[in-house]
PDB file of N, CA and C in Angstrom:
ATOM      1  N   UNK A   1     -17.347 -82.984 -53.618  1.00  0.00           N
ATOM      2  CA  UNK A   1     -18.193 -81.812 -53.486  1.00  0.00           C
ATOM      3  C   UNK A   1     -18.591 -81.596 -52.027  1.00  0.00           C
ATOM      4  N   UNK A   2     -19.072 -82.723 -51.278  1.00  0.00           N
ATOM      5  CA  UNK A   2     -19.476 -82.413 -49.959  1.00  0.00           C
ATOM      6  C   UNK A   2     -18.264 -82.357 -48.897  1.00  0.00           C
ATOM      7  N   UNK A   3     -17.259 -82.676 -49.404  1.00  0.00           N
ATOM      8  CA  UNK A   3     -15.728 -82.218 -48.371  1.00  0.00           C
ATOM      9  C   UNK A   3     -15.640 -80.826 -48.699  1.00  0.00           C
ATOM     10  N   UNK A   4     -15.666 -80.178 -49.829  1.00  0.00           N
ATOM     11  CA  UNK A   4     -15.798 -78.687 -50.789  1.00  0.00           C
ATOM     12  C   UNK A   4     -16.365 -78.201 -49.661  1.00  0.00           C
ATOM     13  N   UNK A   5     -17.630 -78.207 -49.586  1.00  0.00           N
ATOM     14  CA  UNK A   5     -18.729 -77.422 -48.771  1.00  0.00           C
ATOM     15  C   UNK A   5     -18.228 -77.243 -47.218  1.00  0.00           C
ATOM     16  N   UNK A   6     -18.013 -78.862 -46.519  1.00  0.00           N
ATOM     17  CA  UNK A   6     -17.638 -78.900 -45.165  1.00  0.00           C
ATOM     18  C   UNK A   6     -16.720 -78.111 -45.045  1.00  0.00           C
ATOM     19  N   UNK A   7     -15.138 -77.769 -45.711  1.00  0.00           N
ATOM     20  CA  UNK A   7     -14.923 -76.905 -45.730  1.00  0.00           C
ATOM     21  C   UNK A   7     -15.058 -75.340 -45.796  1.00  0.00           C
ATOM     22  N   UNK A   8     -16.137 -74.778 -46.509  1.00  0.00           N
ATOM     23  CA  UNK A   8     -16.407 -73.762 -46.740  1.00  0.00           C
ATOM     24  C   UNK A   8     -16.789 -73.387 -45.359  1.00  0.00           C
ATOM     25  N   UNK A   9     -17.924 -74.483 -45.051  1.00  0.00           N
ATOM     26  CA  UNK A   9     -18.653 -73.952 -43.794  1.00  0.00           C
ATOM     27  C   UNK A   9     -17.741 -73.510 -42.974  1.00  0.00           C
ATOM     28  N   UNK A  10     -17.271 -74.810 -42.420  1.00  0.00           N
ATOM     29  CA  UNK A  10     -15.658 -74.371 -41.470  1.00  0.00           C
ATOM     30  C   UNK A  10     -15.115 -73.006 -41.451  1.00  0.00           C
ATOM     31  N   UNK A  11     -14.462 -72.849 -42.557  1.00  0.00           N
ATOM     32  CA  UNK A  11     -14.065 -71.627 -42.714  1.00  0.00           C
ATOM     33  C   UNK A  11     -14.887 -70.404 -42.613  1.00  0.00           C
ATOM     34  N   UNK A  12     -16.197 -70.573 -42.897  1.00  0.00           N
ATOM     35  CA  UNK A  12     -17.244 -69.536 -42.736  1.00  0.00           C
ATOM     36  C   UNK A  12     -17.484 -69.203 -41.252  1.00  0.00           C
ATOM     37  N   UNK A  13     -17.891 -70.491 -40.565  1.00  0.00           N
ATOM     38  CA  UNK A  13     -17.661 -70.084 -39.018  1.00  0.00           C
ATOM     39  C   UNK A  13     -16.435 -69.636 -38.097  1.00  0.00           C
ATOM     40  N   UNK A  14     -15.523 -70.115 -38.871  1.00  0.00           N
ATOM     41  CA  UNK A  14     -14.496 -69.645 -38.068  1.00  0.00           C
ATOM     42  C   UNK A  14     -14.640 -67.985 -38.091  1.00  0.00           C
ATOM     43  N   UNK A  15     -14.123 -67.443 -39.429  1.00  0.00           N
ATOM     44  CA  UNK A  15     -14.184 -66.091 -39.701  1.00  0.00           C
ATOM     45  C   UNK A  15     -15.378 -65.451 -38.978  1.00  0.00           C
ATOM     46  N   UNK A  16     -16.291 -66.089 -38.831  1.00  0.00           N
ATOM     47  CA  UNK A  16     -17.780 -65.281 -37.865  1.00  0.00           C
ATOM     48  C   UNK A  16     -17.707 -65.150 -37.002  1.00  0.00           C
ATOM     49  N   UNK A  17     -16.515 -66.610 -36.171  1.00  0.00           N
ATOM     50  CA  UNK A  17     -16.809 -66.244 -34.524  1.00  0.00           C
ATOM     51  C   UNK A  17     -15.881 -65.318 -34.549  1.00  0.00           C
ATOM     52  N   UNK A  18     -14.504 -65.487 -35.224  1.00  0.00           N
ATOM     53  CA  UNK A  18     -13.452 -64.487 -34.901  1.00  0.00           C
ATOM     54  C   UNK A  18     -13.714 -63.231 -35.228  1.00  0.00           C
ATOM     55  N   UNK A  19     -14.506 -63.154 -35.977  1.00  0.00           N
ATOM     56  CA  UNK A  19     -14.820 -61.232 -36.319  1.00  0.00           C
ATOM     57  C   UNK A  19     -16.188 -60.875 -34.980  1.00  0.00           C
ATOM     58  N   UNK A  20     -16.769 -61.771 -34.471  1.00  0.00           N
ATOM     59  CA  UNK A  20     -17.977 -62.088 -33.704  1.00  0.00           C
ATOM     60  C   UNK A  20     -16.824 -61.437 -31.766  1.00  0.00           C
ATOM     61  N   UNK A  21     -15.678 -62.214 -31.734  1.00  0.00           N
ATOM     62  CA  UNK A  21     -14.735 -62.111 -30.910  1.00  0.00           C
ATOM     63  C   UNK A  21     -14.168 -60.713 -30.760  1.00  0.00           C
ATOM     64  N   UNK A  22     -14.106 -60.148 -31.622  1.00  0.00           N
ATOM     65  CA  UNK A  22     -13.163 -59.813 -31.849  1.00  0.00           C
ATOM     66  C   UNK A  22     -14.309 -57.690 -31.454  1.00  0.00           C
ATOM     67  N   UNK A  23     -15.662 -58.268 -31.221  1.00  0.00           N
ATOM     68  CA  UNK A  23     -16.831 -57.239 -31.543  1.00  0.00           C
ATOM     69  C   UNK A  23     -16.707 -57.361 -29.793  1.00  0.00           C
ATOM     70  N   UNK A  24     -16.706 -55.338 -29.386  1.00  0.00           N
ATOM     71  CA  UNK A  24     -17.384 -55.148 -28.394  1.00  0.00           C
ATOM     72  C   UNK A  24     -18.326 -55.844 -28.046  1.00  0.00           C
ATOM     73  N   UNK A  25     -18.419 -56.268 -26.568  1.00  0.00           N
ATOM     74  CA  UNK A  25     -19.599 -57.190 -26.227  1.00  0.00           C
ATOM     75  C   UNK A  25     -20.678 -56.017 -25.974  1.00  0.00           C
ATOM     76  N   UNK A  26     -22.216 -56.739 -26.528  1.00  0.00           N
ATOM     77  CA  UNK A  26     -23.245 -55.625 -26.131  1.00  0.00           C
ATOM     78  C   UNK A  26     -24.179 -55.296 -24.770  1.00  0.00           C
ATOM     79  N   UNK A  27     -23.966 -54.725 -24.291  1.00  0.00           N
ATOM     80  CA  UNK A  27     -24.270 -55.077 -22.794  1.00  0.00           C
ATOM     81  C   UNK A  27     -26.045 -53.899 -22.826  1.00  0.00           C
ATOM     82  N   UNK A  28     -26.723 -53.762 -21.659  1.00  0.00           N
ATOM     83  CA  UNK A  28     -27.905 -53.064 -21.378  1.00  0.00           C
ATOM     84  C   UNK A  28     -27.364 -52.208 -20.280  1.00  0.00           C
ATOM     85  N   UNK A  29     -26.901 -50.642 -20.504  1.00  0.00           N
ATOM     86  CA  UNK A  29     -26.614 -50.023 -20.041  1.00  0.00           C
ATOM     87  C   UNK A  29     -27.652 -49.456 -19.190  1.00  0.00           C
ATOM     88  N   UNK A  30     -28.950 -49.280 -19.621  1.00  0.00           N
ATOM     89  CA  UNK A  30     -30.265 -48.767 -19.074  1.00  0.00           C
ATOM     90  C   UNK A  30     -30.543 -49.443 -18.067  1.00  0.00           C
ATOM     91  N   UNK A  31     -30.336 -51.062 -17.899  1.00  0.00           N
ATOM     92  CA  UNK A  31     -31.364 -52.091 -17.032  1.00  0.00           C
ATOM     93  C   UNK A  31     -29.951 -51.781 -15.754  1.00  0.00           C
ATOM     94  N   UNK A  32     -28.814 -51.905 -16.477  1.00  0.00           N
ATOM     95  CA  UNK A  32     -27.923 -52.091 -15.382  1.00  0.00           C
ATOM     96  C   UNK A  32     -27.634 -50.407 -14.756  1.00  0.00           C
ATOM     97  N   UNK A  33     -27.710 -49.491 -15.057  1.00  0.00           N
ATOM     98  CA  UNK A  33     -27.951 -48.591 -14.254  1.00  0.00           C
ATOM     99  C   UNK A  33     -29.118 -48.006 -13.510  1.00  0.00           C
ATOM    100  N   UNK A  34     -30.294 -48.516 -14.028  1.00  0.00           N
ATOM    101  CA  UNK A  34     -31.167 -48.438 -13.653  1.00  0.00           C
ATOM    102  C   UNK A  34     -31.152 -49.182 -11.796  1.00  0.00           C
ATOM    103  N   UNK A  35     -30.900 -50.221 -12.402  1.00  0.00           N
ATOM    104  CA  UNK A  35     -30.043 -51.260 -10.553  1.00  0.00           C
ATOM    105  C   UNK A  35     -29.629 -50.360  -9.999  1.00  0.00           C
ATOM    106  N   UNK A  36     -27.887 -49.490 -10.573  1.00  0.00           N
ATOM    107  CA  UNK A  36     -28.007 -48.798  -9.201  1.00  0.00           C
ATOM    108  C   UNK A  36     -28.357 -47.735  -9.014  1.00  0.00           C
ATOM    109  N   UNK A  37     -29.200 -47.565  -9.502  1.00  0.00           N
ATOM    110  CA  UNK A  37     -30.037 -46.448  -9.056  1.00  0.00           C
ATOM    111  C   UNK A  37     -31.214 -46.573  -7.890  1.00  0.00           C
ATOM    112  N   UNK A  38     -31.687 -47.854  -8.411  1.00  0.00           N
ATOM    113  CA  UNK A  38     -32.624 -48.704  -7.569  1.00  0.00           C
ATOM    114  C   UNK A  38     -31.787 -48.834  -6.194  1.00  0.00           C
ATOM    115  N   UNK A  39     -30.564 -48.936  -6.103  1.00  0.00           N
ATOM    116  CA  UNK A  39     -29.823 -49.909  -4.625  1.00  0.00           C
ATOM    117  C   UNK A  39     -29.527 -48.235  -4.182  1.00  0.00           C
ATOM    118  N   UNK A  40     -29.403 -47.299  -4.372  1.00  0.00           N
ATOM    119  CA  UNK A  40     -29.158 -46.047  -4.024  1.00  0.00           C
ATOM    120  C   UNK A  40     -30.356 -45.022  -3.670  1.00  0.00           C
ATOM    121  N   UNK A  41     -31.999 -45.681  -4.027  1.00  0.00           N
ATOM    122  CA  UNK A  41     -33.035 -44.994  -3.605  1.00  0.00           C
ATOM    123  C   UNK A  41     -33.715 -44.711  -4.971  1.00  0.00           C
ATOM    124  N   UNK A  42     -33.520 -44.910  -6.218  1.00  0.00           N
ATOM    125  CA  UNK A  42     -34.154 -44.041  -7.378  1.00  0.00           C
ATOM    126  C   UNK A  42     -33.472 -42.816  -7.611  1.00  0.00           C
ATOM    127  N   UNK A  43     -32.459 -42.625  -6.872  1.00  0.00           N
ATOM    128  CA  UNK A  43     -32.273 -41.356  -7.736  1.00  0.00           C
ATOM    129  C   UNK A  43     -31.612 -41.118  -9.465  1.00  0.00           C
ATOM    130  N   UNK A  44     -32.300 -39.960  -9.839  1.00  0.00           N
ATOM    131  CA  UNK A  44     -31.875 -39.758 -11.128  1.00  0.00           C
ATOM    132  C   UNK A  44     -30.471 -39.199 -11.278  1.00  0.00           C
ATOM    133  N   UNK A  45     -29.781 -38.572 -10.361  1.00  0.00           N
ATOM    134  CA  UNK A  45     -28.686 -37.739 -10.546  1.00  0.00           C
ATOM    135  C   UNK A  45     -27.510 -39.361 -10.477  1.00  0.00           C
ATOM    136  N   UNK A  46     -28.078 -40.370  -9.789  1.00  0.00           N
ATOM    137  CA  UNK A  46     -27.258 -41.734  -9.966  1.00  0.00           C
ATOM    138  C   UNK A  46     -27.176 -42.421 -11.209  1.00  0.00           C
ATOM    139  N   UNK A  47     -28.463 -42.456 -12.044  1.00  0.00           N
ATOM    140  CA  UNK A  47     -28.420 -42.924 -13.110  1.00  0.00           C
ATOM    141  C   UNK A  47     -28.112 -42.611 -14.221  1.00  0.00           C
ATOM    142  N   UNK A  48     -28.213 -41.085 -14.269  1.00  0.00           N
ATOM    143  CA  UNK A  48     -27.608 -40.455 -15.621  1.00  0.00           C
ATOM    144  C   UNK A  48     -26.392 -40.413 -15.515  1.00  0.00           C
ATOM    145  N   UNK A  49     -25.825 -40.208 -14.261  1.00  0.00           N
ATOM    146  CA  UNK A  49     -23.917 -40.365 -13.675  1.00  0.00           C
ATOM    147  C   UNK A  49     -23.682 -41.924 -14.367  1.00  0.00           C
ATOM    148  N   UNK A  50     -24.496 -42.523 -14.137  1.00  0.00           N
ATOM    149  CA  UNK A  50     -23.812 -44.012 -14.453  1.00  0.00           C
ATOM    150  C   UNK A  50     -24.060 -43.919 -15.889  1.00  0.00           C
ATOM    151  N   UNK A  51     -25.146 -43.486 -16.388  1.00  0.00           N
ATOM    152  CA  UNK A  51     -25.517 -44.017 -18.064  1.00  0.00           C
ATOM    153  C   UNK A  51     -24.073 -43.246 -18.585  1.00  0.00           C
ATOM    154  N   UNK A  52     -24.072 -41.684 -18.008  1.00  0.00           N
ATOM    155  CA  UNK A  52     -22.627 -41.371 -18.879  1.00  0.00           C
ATOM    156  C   UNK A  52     -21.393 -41.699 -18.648  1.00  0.00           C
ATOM    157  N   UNK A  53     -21.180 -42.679 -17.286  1.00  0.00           N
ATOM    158  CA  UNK A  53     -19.861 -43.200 -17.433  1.00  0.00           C
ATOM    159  C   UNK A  53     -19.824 -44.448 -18.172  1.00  0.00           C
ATOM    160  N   UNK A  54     -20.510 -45.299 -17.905  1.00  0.00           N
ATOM    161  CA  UNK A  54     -21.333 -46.577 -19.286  1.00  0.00           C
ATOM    162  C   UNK A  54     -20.940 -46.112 -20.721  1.00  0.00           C
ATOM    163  N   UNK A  55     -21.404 -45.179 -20.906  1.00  0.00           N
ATOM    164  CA  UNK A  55     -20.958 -44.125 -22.521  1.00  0.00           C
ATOM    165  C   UNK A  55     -19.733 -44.012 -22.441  1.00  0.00           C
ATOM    166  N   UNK A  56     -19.238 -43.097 -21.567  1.00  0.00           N
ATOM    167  CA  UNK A  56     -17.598 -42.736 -21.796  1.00  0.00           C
ATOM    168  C   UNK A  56     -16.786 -44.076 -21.662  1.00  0.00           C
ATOM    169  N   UNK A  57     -17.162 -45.064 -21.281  1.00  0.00           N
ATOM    170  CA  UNK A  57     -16.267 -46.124 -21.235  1.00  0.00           C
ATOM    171  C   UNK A  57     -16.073 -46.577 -22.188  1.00  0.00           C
ATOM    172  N   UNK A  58     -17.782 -47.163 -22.581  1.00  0.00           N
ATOM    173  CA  UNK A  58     -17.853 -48.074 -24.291  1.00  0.00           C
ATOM    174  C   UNK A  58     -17.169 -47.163 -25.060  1.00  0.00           C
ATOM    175  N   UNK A  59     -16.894 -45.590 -25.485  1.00  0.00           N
ATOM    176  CA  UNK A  59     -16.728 -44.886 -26.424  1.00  0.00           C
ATOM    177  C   UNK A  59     -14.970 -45.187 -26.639  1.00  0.00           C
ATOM    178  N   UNK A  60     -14.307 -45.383 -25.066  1.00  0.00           N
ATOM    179  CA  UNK A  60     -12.821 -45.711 -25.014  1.00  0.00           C
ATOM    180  C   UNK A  60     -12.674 -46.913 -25.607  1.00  0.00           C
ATOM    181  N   UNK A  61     -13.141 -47.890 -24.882  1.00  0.00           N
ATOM    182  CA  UNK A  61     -12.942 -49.408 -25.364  1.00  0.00           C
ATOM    183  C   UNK A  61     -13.249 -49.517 -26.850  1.00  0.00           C
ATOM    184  N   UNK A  62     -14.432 -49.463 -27.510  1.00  0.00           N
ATOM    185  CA  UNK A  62     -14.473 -49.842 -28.871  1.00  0.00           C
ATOM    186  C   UNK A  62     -13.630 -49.490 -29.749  1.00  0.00           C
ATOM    187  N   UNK A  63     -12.357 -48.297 -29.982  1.00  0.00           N
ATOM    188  CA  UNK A  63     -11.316 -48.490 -31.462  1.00  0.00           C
ATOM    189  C   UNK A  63     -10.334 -49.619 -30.864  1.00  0.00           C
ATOM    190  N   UNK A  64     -10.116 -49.816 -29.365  1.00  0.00           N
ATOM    191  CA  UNK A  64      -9.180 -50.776 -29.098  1.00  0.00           C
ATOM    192  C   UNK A  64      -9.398 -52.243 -28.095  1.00  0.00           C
ATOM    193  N   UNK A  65     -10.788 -52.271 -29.068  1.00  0.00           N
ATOM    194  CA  UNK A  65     -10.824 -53.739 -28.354  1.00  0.00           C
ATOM    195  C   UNK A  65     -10.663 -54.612 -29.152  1.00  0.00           C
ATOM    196  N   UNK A  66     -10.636 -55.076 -30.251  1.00  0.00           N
ATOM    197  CA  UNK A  66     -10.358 -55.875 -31.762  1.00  0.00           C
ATOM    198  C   UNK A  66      -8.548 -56.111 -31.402  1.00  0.00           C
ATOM    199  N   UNK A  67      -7.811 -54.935 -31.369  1.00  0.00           N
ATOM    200  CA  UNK A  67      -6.651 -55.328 -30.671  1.00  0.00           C
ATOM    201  C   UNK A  67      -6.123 -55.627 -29.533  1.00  0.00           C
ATOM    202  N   UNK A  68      -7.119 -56.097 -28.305  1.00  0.00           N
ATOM    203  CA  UNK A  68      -6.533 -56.631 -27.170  1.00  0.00           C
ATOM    204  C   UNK A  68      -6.145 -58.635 -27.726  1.00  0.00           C
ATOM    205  N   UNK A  69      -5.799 -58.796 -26.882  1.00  0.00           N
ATOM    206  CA  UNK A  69      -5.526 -60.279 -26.609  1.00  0.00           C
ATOM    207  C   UNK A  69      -6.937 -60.683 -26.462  1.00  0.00           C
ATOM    208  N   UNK A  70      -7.260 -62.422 -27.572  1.00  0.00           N
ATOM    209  CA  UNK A  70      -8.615 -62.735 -26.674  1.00  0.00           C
ATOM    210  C   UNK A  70      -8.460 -63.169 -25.097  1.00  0.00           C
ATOM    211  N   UNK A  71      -7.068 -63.710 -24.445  1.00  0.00           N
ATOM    212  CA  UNK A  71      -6.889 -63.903 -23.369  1.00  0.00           C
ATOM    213  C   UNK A  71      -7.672 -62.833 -22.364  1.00  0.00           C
ATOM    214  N   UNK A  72      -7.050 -61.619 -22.634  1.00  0.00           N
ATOM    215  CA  UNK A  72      -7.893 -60.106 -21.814  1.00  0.00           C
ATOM    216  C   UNK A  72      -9.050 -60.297 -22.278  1.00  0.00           C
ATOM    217  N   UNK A  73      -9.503 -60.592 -23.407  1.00  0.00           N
ATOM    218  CA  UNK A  73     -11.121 -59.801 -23.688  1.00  0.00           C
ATOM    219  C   UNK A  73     -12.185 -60.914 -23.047  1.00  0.00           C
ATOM    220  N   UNK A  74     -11.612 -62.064 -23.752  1.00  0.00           N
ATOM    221  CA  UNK A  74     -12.529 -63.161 -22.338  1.00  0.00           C
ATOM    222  C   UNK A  74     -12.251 -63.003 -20.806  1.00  0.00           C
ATOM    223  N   UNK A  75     -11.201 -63.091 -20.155  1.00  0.00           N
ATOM    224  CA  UNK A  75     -11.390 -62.805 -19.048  1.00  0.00           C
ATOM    225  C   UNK A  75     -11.821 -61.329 -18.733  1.00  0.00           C
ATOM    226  N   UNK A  76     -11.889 -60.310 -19.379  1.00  0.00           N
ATOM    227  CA  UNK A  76     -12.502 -58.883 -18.897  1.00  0.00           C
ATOM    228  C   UNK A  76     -14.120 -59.149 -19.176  1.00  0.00           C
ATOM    229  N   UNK A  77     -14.542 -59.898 -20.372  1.00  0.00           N
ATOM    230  CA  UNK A  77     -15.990 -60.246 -19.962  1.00  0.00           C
ATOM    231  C   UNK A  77     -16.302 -60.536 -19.643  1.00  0.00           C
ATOM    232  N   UNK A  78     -15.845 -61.820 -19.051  1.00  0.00           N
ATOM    233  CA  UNK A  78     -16.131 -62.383 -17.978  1.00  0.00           C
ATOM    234  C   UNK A  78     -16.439 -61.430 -16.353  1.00  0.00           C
ATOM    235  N   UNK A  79     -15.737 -60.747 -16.596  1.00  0.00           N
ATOM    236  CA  UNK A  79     -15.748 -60.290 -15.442  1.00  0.00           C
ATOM    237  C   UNK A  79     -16.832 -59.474 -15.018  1.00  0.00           C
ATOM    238  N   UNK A  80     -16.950 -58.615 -16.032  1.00  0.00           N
ATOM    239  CA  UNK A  80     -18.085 -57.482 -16.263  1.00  0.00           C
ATOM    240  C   UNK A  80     -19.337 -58.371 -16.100  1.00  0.00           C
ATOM    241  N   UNK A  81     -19.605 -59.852 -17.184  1.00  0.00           N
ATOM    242  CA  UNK A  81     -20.911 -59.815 -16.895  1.00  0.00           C
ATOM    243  C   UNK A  81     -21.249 -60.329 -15.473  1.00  0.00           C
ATOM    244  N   UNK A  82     -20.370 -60.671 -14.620  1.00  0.00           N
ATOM    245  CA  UNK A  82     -20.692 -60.960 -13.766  1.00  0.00           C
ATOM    246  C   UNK A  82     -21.431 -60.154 -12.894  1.00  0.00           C
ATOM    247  N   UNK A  83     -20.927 -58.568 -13.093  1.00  0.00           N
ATOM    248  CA  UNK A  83     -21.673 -57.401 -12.515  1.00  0.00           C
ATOM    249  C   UNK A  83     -23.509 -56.834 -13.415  1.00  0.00           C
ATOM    250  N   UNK A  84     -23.254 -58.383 -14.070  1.00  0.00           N
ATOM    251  CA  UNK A  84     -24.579 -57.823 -15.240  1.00  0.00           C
ATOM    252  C   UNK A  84     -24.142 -56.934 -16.156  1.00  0.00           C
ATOM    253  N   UNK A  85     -23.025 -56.824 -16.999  1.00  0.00           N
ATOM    254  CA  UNK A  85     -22.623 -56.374 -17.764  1.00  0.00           C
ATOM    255  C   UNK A  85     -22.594 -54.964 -17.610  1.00  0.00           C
ATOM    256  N   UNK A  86     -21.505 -54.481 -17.801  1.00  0.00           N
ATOM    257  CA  UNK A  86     -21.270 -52.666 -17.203  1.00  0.00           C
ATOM    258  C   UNK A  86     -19.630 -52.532 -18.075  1.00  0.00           C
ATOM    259  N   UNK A  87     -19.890 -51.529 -19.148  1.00  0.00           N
ATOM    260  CA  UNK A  87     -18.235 -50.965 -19.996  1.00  0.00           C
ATOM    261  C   UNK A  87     -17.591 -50.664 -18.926  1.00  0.00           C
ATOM    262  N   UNK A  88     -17.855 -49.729 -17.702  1.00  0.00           N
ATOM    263  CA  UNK A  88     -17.221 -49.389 -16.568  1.00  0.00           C
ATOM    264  C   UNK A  88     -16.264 -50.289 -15.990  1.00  0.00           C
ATOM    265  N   UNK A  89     -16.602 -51.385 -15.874  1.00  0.00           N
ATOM    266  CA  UNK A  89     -16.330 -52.879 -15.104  1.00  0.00           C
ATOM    267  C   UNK A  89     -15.417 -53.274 -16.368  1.00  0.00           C
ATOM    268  N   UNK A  90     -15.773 -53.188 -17.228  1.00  0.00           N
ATOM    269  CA  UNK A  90     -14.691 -54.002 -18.388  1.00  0.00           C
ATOM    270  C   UNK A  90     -13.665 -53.316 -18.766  1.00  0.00           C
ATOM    271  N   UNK A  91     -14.156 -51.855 -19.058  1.00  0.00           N
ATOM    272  CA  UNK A  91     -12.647 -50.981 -18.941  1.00  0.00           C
ATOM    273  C   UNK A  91     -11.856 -50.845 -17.959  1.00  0.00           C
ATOM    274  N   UNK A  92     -12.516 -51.206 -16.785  1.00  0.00           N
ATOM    275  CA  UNK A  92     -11.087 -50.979 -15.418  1.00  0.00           C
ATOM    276  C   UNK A  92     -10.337 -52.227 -15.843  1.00  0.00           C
ATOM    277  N   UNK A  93     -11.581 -53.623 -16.226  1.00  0.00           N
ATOM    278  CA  UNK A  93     -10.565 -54.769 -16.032  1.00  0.00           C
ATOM    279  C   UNK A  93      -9.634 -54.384 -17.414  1.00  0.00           C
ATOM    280  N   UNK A  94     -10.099 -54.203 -18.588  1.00  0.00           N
ATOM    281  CA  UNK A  94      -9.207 -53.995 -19.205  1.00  0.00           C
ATOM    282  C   UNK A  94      -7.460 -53.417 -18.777  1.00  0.00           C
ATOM    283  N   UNK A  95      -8.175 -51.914 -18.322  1.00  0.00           N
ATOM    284  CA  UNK A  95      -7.245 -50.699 -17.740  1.00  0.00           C
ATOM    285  C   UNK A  95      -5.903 -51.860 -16.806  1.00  0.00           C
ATOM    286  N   UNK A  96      -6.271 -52.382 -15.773  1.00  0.00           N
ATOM    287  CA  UNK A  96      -5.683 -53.075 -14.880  1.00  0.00           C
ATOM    288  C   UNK A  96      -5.020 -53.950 -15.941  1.00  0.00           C
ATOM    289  N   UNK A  97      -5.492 -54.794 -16.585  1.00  0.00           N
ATOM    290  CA  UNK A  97      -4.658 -56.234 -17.296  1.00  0.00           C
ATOM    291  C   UNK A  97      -3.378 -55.553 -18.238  1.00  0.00           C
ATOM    292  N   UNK A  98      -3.442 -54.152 -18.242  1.00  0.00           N
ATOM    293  CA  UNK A  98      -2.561 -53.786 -19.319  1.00  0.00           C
ATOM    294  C   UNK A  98      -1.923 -53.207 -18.593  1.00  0.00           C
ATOM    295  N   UNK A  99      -1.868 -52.162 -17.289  1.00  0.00           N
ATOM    296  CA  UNK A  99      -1.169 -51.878 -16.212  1.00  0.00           C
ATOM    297  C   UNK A  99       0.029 -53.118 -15.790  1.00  0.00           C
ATOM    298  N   UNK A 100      -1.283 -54.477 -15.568  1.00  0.00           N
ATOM    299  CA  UNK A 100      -0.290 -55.516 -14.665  1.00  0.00           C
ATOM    300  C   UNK A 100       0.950 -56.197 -15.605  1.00  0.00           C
ATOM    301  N   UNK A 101       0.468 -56.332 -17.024  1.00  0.00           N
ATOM    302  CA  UNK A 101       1.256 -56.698 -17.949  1.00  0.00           C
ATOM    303  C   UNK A 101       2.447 -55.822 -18.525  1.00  0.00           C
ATOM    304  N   UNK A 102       2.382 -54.467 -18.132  1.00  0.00           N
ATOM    305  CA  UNK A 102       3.562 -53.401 -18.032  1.00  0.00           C
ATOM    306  C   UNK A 102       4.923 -53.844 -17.642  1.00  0.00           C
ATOM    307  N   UNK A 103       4.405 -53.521 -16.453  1.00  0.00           N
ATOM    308  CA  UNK A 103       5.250 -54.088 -15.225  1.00  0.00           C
ATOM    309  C   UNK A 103       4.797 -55.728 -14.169  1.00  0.00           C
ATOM    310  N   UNK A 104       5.632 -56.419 -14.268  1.00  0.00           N
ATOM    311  CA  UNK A 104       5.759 -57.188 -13.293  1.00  0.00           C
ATOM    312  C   UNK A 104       7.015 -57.085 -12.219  1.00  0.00           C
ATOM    313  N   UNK A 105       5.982 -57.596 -11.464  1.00  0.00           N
ATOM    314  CA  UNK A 105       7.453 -56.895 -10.211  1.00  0.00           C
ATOM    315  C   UNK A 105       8.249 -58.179 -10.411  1.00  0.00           C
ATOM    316  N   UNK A 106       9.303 -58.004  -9.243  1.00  0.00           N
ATOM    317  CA  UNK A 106      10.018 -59.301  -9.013  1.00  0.00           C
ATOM    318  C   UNK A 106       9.561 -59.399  -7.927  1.00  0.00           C
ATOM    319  N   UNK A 107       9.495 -61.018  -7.222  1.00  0.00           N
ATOM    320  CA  UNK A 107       9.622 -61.001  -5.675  1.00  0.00           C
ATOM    321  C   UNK A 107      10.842 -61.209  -5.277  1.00  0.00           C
ATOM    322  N   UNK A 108      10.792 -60.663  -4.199  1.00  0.00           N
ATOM    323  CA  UNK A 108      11.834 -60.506  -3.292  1.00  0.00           C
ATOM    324  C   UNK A 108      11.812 -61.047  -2.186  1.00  0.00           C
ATOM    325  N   UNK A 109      12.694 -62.002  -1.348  1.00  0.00           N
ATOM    326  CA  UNK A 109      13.000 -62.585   0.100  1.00  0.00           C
ATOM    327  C   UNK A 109      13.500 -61.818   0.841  1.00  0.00           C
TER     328      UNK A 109
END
């Protein structure tokens, strides 16, 4: 019975982190544009520019982030939160990792 269970659990967490993985990361679009708005003087015409590119980004990324690679989606979050989390920052890295994976060049001597 208690191997029964250990199992269950197992399997219960797995399926959580992977559906957990597999979930747009949730970032604070407000605090982090609010920053640059702050590093630019307060202006408002900076922050609503950023809140709606923040929007238009998350709105791209979320039907196709469940199907990236977790390889891309950890290293693109990674990346972003480093900027304090910004969709902007995660969709370029996204944008780029699927660009670079297109095409690889060859090198040449």
């Amino acid at each position: 019975m208690k191997y029964t269970t250990a199992i269950g659990i197992m399997l219960f967490a797995t399926t959580a982190t992977s559906a957990l993985a597999q979930s747009l990361p949730r970032y604070d679009p407000s605090t982090y544009c609010k920053g640059v708005s702050d590093y630019s003087g307060g202006s408002s015409v900076v922050y609503k520019g950023c809140i709606e590119m923040e929007q238009t980004s998350y709105n791209e990324l979320k039907p196709k982030w469940p199907a990236l690679s977790s390889k891309t989606r950890n290293h693109c979050e990674e990346v972003a939160r480093y900027s304090d989390g910004s969709y902007v920052i995660l969709k370029g890295c996204v944008d780029m990792e699927a660009d670079a994976a297109a095409s690889t060049p060859d090198f040449e001597f």
